[in-house]
PDB file of N, CA and C in Angstrom:
ATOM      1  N   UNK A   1       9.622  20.848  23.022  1.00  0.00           N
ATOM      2  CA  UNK A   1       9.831  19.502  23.538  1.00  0.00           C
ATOM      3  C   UNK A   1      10.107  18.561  22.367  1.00  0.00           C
ATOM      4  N   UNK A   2      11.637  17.745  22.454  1.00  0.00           N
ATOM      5  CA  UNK A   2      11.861  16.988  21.433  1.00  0.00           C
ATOM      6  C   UNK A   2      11.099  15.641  21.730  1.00  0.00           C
ATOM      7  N   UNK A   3      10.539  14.846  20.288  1.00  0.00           N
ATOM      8  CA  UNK A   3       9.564  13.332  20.375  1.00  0.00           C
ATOM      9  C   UNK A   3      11.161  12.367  20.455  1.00  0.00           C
ATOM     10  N   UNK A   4      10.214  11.645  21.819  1.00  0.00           N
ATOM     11  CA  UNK A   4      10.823  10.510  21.690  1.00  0.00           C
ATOM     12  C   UNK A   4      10.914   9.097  20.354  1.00  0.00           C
ATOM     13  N   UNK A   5      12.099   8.650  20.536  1.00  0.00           N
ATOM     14  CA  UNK A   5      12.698   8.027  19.889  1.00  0.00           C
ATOM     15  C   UNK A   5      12.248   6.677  19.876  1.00  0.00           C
ATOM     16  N   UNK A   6      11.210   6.036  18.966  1.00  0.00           N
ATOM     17  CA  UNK A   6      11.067   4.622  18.342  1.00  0.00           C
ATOM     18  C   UNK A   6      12.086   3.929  18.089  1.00  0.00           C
ATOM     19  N   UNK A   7      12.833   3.017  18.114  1.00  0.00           N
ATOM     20  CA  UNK A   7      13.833   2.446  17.057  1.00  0.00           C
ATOM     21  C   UNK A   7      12.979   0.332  16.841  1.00  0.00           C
ATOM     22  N   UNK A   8      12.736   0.576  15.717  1.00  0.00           N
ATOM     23  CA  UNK A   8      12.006  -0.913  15.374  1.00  0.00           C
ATOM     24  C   UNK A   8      13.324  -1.567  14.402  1.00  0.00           C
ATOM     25  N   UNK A   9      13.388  -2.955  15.349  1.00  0.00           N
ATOM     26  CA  UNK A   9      14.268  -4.008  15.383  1.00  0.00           C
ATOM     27  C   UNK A   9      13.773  -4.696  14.982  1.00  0.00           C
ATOM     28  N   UNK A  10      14.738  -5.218  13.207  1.00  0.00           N
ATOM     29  CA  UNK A  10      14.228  -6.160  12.288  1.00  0.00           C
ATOM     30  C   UNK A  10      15.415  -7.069  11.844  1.00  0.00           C
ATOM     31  N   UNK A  11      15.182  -8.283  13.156  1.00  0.00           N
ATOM     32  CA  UNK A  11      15.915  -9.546  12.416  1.00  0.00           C
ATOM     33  C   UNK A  11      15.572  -9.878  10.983  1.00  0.00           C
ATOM     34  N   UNK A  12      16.764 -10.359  10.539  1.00  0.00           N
ATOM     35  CA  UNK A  12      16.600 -10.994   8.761  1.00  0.00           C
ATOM     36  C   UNK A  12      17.230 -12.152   8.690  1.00  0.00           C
ATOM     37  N   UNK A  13      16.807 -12.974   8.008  1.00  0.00           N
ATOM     38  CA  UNK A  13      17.293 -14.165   7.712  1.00  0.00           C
ATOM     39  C   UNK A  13      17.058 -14.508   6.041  1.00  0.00           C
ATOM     40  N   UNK A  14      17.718 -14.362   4.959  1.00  0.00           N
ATOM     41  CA  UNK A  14      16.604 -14.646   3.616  1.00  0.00           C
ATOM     42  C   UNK A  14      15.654 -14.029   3.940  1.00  0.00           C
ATOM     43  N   UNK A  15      15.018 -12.892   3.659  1.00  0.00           N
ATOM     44  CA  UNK A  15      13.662 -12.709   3.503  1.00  0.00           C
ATOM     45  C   UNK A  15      14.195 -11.335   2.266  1.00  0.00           C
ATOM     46  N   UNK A  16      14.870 -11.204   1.258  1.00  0.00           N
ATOM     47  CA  UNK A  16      14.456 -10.339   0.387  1.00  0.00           C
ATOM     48  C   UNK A  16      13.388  -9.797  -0.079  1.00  0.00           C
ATOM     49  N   UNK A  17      12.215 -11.113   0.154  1.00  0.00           N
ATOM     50  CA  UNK A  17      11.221 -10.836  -1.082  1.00  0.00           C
ATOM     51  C   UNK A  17       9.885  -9.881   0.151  1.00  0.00           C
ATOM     52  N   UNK A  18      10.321  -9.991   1.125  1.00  0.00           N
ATOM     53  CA  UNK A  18       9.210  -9.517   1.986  1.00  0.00           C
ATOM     54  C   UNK A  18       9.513  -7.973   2.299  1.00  0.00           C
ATOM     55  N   UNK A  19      10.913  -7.485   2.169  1.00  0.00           N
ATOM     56  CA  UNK A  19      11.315  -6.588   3.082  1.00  0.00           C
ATOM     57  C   UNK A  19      10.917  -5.415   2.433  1.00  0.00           C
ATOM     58  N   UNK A  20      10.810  -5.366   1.383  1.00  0.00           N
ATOM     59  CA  UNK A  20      10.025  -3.769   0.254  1.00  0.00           C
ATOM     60  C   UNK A  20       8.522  -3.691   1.243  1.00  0.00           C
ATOM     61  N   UNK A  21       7.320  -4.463   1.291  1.00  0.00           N
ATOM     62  CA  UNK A  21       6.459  -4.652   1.948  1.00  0.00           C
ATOM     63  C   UNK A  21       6.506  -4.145   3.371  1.00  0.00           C
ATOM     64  N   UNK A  22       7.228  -5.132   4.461  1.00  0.00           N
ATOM     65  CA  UNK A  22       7.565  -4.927   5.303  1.00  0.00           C
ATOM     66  C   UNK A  22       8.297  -3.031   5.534  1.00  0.00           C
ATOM     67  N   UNK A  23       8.435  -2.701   4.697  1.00  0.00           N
ATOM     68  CA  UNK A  23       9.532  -1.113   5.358  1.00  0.00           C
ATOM     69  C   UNK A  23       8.210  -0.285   4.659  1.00  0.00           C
ATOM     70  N   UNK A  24       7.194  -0.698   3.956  1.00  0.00           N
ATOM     71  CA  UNK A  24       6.247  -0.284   3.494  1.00  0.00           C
ATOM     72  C   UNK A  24       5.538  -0.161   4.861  1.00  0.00           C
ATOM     73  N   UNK A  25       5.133  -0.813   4.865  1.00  0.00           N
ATOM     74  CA  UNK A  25       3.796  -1.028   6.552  1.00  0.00           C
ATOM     75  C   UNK A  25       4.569  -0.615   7.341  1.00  0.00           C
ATOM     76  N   UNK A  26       5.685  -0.700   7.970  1.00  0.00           N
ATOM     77  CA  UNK A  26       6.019   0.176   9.181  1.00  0.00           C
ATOM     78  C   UNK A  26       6.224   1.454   9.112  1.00  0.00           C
ATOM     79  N   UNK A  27       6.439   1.549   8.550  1.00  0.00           N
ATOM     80  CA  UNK A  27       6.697   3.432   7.907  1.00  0.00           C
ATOM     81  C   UNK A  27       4.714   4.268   7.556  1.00  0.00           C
ATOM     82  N   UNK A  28       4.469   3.232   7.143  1.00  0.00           N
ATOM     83  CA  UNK A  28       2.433   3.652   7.313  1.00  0.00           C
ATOM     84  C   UNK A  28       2.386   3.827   8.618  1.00  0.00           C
ATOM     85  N   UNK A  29       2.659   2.809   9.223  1.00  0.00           N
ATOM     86  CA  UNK A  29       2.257   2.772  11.083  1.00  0.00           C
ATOM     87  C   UNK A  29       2.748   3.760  11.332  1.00  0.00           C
ATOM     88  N   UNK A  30       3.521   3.851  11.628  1.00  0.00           N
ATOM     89  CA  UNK A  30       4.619   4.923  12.186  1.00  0.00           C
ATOM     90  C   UNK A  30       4.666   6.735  12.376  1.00  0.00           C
ATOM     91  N   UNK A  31       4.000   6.660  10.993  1.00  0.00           N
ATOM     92  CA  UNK A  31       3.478   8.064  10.820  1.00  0.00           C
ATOM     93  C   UNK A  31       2.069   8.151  11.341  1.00  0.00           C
ATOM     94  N   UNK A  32       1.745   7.415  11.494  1.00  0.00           N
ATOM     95  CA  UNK A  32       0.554   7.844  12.161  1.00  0.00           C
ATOM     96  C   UNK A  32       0.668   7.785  13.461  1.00  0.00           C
ATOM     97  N   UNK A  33       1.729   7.648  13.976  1.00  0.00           N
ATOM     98  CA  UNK A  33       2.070   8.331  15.403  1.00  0.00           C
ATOM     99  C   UNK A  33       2.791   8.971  15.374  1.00  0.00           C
ATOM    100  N   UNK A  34       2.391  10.090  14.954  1.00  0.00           N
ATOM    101  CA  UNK A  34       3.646  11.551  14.680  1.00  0.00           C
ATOM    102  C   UNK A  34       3.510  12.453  15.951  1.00  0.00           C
ATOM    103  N   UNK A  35       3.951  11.503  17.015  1.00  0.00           N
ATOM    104  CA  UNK A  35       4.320  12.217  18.520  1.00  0.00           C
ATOM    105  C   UNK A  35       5.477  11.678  18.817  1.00  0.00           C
ATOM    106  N   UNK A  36       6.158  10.682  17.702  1.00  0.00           N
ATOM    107  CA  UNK A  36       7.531  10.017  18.371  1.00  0.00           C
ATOM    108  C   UNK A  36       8.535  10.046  17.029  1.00  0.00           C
ATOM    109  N   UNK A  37       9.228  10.512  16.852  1.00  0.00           N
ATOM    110  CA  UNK A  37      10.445   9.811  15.683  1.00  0.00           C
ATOM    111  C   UNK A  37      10.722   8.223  15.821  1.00  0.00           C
ATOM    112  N   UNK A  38      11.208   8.196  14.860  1.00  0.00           N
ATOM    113  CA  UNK A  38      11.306   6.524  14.681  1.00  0.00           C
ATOM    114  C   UNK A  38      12.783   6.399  13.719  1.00  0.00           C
ATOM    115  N   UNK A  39      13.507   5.211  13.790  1.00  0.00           N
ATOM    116  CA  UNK A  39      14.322   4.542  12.695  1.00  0.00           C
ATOM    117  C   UNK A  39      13.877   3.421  12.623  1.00  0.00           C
ATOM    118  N   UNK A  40      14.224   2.630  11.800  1.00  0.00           N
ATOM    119  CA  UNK A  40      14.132   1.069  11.623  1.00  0.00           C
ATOM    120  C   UNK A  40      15.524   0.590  11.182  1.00  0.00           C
ATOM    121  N   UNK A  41      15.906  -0.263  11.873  1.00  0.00           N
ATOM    122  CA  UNK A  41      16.838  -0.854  12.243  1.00  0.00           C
ATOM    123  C   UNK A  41      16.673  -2.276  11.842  1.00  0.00           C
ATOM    124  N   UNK A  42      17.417  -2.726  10.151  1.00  0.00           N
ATOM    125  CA  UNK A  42      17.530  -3.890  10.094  1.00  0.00           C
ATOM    126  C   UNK A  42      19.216  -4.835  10.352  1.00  0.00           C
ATOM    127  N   UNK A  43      18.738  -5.966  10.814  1.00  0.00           N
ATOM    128  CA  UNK A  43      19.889  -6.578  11.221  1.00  0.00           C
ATOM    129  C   UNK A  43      19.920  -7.682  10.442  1.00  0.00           C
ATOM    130  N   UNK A  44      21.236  -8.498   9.624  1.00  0.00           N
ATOM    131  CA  UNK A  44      20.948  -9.412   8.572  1.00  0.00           C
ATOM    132  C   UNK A  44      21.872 -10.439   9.253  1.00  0.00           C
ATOM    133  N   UNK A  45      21.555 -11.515   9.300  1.00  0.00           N
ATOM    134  CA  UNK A  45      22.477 -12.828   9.851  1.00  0.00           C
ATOM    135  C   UNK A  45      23.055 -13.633   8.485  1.00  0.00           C
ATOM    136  N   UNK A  46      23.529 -13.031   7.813  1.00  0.00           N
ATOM    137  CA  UNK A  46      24.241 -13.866   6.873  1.00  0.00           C
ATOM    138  C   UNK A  46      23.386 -14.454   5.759  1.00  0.00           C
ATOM    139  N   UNK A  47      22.321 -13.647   5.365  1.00  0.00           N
ATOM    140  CA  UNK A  47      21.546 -14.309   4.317  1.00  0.00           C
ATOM    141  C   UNK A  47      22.295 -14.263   2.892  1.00  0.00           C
ATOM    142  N   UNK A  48      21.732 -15.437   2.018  1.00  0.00           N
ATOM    143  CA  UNK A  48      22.579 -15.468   0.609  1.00  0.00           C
ATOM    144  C   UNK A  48      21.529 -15.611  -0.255  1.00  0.00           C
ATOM    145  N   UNK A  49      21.100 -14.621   0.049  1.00  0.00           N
ATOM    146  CA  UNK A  49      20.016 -14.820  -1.290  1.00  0.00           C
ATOM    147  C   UNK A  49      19.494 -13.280  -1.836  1.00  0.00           C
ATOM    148  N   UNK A  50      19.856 -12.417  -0.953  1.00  0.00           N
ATOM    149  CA  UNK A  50      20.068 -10.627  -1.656  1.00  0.00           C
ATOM    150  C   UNK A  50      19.490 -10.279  -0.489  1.00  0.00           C
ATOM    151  N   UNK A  51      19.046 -10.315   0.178  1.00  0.00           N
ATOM    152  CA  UNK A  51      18.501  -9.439   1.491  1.00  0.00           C
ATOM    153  C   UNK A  51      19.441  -8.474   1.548  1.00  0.00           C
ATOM    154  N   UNK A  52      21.145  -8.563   1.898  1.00  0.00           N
ATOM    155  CA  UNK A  52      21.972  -7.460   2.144  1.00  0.00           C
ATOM    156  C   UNK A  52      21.705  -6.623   1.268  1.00  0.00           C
ATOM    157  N   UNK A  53      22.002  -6.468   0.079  1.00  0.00           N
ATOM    158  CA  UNK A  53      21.687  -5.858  -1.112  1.00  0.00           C
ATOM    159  C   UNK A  53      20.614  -4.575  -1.153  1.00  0.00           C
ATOM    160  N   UNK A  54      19.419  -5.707  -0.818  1.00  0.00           N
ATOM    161  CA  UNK A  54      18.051  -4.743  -0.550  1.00  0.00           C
ATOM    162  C   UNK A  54      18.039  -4.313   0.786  1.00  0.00           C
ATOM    163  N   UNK A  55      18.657  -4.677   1.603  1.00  0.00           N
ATOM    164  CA  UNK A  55      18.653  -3.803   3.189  1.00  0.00           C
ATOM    165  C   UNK A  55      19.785  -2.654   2.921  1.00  0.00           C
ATOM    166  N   UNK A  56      20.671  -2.683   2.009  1.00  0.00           N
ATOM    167  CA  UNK A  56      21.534  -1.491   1.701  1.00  0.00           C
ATOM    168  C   UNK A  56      21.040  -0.541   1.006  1.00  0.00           C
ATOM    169  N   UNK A  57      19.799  -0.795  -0.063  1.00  0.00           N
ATOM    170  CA  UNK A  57      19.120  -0.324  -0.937  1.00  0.00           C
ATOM    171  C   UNK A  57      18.128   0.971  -0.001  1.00  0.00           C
ATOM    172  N   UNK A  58      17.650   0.241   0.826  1.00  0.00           N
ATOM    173  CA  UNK A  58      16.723   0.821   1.984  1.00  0.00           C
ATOM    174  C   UNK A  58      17.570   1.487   2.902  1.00  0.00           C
ATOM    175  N   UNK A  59      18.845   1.145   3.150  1.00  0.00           N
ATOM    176  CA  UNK A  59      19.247   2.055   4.319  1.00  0.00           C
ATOM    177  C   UNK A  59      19.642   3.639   3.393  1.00  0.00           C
ATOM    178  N   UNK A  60      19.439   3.511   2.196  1.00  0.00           N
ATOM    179  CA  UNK A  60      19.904   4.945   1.850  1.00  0.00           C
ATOM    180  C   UNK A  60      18.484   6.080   1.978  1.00  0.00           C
ATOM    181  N   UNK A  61      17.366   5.570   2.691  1.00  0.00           N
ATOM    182  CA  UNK A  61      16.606   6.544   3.287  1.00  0.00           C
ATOM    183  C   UNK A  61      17.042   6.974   4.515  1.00  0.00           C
ATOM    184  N   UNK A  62      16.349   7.650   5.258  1.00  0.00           N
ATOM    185  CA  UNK A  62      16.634   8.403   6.006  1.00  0.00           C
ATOM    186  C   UNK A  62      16.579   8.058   7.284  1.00  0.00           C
ATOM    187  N   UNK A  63      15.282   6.904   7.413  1.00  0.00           N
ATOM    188  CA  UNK A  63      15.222   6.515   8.752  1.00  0.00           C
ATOM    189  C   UNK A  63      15.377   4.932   8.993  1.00  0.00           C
ATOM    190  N   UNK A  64      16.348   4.520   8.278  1.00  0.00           N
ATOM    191  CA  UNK A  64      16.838   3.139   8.028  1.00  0.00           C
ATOM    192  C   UNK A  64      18.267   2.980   7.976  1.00  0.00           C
ATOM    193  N   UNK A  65      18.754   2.127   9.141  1.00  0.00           N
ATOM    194  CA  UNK A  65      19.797   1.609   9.702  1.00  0.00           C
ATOM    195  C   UNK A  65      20.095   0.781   9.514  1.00  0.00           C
ATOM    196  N   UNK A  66      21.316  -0.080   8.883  1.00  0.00           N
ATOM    197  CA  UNK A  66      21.839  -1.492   8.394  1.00  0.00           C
ATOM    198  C   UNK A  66      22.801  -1.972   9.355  1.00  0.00           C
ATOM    199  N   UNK A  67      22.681  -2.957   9.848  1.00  0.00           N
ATOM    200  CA  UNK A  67      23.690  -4.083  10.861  1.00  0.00           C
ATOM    201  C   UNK A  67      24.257  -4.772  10.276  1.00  0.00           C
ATOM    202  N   UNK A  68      25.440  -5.452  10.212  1.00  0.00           N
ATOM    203  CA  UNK A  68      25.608  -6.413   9.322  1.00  0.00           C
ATOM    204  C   UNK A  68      26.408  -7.595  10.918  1.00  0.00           C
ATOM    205  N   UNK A  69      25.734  -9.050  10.549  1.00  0.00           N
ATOM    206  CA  UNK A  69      26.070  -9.895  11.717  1.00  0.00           C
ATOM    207  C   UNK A  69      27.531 -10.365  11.354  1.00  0.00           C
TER     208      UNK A  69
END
């Protein structure tokens, strides 16, 4: 039996400085419910201050997805 599918939806606006943290703690959570797969899915609205940068940085793991608005 394949685990159902998590997908956690992360609006961005400027927030570079949080998002190392943030992909930190959900990825803790997450595994500790190892009855479901998961991605995280960030979505960026045009921030100018490096968020894209570091959400591109992060999507080169495995269970991290980049949107661009």
């Amino acid at each position: 039996m394949s685990k159902k599918l998590i997908s956690i939806v992360v609006p961005n606006y400027n927030e570079a400085d949080t998002l190392d943290e943030l992909y930190e703690r959900t990825t803790k959570v997450m595994q500790t419910l190892n009855k479901y797969d998961y991605e995280i899915v960030f979505f960026d609205d045009g921030s100018t201050e490096g968020s894209k940068k570091k959400i591109e940085e992060l999507a080169r793991r495995e269970d991290v997805a980049f949107e661009e608005e």
